[in-house]
Protein backbone atom coordinates (compact mmCIF):
# COMPACT_ATOMS: atom_id res chain seq x y z
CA UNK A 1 10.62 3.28 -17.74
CA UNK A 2 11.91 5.88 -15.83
CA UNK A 3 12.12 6.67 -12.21
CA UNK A 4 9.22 9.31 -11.84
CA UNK A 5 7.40 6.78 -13.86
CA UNK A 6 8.35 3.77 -11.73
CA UNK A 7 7.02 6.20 -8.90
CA UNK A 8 3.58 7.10 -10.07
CA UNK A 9 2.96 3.55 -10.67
CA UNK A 10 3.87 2.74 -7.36
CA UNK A 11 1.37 5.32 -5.77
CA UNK A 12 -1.25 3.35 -8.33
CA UNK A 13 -0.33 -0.15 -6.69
CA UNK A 14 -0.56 1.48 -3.30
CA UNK A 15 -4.23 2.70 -3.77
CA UNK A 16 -5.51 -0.66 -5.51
CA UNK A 17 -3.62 -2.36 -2.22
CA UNK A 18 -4.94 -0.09 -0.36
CA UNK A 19 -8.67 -0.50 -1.85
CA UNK A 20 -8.49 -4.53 -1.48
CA UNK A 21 -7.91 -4.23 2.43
CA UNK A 22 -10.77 -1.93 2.32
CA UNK A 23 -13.09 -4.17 0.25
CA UNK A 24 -11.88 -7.10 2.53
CA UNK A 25 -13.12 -5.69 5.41
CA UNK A 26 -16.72 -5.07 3.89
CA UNK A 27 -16.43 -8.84 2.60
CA UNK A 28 -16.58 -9.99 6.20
CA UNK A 29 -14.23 -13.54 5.49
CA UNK A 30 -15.11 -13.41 1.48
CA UNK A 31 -18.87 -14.25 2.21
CA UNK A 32 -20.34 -11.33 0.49
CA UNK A 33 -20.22 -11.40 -3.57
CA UNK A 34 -19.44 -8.11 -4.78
CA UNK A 35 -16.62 -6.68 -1.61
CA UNK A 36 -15.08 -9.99 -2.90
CA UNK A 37 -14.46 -9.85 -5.95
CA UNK A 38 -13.56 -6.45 -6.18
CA UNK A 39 -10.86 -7.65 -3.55
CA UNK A 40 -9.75 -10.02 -5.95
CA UNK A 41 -9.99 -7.99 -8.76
CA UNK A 42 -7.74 -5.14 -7.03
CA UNK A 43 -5.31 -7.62 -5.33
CA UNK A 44 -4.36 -8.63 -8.96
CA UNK A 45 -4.24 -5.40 -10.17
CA UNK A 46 -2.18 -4.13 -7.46
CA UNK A 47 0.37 -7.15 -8.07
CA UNK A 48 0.69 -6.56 -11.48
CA UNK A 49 1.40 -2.74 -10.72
CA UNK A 50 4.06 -3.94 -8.22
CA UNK A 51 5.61 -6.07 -11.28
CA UNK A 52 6.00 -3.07 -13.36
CA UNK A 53 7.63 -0.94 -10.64
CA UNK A 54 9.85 -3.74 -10.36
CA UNK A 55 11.59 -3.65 -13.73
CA UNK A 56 12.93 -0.18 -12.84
CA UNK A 57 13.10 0.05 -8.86
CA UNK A 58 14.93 -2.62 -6.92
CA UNK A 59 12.49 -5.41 -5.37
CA UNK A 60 12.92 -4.53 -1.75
CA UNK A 61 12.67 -0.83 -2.43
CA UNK A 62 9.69 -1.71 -4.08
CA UNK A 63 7.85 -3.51 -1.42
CA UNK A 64 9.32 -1.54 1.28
CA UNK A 65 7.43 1.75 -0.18
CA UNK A 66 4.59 -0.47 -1.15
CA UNK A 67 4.19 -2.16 2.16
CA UNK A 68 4.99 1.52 4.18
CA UNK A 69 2.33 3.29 2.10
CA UNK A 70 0.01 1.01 1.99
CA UNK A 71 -0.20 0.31 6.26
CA UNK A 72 -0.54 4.36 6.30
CA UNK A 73 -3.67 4.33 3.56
CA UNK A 74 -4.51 2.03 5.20
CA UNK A 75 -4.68 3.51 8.85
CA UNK A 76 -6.43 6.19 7.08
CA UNK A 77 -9.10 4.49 5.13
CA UNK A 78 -9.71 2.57 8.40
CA UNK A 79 -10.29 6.22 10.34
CA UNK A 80 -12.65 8.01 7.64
CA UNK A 81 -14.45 4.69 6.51
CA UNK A 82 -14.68 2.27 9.50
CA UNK A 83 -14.04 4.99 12.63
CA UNK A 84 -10.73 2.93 14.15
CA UNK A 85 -8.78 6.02 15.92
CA UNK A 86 -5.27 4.84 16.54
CA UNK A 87 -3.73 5.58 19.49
CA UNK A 88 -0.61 7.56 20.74
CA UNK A 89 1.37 4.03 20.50
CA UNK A 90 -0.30 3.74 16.96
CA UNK A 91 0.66 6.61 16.01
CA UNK A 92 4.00 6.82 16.98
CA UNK A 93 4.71 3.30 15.02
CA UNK A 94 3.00 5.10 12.23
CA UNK A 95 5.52 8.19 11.94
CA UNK A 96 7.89 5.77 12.30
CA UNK A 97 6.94 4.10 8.95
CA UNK A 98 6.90 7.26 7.06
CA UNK A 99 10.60 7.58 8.30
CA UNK A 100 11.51 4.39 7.23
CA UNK A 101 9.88 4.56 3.89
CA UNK A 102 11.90 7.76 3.22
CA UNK A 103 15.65 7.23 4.31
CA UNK A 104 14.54 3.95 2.30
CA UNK A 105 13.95 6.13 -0.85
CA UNK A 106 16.02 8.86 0.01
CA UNK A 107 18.83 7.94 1.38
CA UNK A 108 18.93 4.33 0.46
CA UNK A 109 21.41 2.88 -2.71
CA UNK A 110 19.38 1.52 -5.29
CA UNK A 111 22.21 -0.98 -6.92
């Protein structure tokens, strides 16, 4: 698999990531059927998206994107979905990420 490749499935594991923490939320502690199982169901398809990324980018490459992405979705979901506005201190933290995910990715060595 090539990079690009590797890539796109990344962005895949980061929206089924993303997805579960927004069906968790809606399961309210995994007492409500369906949020839960479709939190299951994307957790495991998110991890086996992860696995495949993982046979062409590094592991800690891998999660650091993941992880990075996924906390911005995240943020986002949480604004359009459940109405949490971050603040400035938020906010900051979150620009932050996005720098750290790219001199991760762009700067980084891969071997």
């Amino acid at each position: 698999m090539g990079n690009l490749t590797a890539y796109i499935i990344l962005i895949v594991a980061v929206v089924l990531g993303t997805a579960a923490n927004g069906f968790a939320k809606g399961a309210q502690g995994f007492t409500i059927l369906i949020p839960s199982v479709l939190t299951a169901v994307a957790i495991v398809g998110c991890m086996y998206t992860l696995s495949l990324v993982m046979k062409t980018i590094p592991v800690g490459i891998t999660y650091a994107s993941f992880a990075g992405l996924c906390i911005i979705a995240t943020t986002i979901v949480g604004i359009y979905k459940f109405n949490q506005m971050p603040d400035l201190y938020t906010i900051i933290g979150l620009i932050l990420i996005i720098a750290g995910v790219l001199i991760v990715n762009l700067l980084g060595k891969t071997n």
